[in-house]
Protein backbone atom coordinates (compact mmCIF):
# COMPACT_ATOMS: atom_id res chain seq x y z
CA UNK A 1 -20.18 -35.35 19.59
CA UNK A 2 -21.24 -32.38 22.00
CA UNK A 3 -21.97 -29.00 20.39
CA UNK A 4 -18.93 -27.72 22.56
CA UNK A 5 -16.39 -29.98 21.10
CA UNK A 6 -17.78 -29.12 17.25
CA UNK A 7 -17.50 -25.49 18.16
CA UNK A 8 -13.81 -26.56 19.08
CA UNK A 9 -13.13 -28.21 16.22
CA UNK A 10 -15.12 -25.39 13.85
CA UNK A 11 -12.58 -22.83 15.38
CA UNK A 12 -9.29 -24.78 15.12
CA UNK A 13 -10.52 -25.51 11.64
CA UNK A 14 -11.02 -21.56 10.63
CA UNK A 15 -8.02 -20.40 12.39
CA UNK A 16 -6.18 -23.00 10.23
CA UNK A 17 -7.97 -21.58 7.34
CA UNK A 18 -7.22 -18.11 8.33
CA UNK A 19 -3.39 -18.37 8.77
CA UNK A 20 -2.80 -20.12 5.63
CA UNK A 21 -3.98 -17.15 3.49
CA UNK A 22 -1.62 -14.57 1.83
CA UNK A 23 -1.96 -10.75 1.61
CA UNK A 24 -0.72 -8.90 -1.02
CA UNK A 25 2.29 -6.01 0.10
CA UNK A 26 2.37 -3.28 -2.28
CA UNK A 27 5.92 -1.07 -2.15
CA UNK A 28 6.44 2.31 -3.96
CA UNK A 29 9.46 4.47 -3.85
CA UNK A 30 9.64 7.44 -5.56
CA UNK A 31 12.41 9.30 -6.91
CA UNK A 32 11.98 13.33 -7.69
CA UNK A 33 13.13 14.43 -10.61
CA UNK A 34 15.72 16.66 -11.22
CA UNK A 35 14.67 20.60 -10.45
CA UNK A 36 11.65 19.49 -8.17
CA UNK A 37 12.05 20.84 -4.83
CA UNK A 38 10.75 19.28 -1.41
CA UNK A 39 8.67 22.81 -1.14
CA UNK A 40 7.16 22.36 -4.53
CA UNK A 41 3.43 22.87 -4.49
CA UNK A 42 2.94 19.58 -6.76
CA UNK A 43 4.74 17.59 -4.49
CA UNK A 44 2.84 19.11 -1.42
CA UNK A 45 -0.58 18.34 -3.54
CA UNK A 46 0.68 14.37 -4.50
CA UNK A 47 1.76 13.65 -0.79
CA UNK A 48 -1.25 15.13 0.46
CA UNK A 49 -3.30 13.18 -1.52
CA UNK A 50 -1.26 9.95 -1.11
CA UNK A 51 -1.54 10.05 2.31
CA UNK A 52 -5.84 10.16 1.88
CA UNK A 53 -5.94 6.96 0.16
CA UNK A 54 -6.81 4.74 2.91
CA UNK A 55 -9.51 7.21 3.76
CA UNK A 56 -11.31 6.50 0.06
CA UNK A 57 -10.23 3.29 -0.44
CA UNK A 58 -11.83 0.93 1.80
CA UNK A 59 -10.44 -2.37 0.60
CA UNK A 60 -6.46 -1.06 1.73
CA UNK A 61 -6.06 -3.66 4.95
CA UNK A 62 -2.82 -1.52 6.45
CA UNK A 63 -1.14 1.85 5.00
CA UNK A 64 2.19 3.53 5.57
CA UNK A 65 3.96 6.50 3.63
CA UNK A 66 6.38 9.36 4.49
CA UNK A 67 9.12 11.23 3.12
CA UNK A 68 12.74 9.55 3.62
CA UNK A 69 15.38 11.17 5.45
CA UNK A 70 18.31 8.91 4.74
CA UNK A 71 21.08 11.02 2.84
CA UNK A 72 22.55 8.19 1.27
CA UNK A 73 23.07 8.51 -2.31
CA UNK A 74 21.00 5.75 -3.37
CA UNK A 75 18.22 6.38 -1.51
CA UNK A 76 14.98 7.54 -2.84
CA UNK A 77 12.94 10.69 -1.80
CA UNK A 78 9.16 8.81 -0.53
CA UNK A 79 7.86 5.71 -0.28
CA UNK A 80 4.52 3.88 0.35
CA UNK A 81 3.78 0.65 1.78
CA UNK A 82 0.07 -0.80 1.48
CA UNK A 83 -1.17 -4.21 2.21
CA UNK A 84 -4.19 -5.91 0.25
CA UNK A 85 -5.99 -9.02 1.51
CA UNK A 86 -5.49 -10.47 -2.44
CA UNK A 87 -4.22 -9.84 -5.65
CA UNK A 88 -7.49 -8.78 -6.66
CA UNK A 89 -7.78 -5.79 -3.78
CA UNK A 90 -4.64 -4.54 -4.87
CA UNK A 91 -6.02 -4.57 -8.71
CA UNK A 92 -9.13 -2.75 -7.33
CA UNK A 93 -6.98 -0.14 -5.88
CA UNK A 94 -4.40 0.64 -9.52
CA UNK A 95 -7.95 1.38 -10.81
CA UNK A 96 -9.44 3.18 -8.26
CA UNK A 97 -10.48 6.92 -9.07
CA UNK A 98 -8.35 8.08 -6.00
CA UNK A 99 -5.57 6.36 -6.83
CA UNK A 100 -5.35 7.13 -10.92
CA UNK A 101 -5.49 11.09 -9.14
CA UNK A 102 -2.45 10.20 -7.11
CA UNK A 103 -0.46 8.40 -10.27
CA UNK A 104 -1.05 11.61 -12.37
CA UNK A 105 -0.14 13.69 -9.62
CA UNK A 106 3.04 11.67 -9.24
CA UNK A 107 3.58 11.61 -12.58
CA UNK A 108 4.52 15.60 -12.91
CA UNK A 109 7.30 15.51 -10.52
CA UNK A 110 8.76 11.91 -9.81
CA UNK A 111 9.61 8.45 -11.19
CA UNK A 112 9.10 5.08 -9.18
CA UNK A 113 9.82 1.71 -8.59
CA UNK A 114 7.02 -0.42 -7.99
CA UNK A 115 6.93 -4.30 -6.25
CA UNK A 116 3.88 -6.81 -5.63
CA UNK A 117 4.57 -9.51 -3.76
CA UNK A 118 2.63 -11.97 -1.72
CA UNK A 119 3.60 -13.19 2.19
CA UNK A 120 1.25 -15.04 5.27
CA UNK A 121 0.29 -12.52 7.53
């Protein structure tokens, strides 16, 4: 077979490799708790640090967070969206010394709902 053609096949062969992998999605919302203001100073400091993470965590593959601004009832005040290559990237990351920061900064002023799931990319 000509080098060409097993070059071919090599690529074919990782691309089918490739796109039968899963990545981990990691989605946070975070309620306030009663009395804590959108001008508080700890949720200023816990927002500001949230939105570092990808900065000091190098093993985050794709980041999103904001504030909401839906006024529906049920809706809840921030959330966070990160994407891991694996289950153990996303482990990395609960233990990370950035991350414990932003959980105990979190923890002063909100309560959250937390889901892990896998999907192909």
């Amino acid at each position: 077979m000509k080098p060409v053609s097993m070059f071919v096949i090599a690529l074919f062969f990782l691309s089918f490799v490739a796109h039968g992998q899963v990545q981990v999605t990691h989605l946070v919302l975070f309620k306030l708790k009663p009395g804590i203001l959108k001008t508080d100073e700890r949720l200023l400091k816990a927002i500001e640090v949230t939105k570092t993470l990808p900065t000091k965590i190098p093993f985050i593959s794709d980041w999103s967070a904001g504030e909401n601004f839906s006024i529906r009832p049920i809706a809840y005040d921030y959330g966070l969206h990160a994407v891991f290559e694996s289950r153990g990237d996303l482990q990395q990351y609960l233990v990370h010394p950035a991350h414990v920061e932003a959980v105990n900064l979190w923890k002063q002023i909100a309560d959250w709902n937390v889901v892990d799931f896998e999907e192909k990319p």
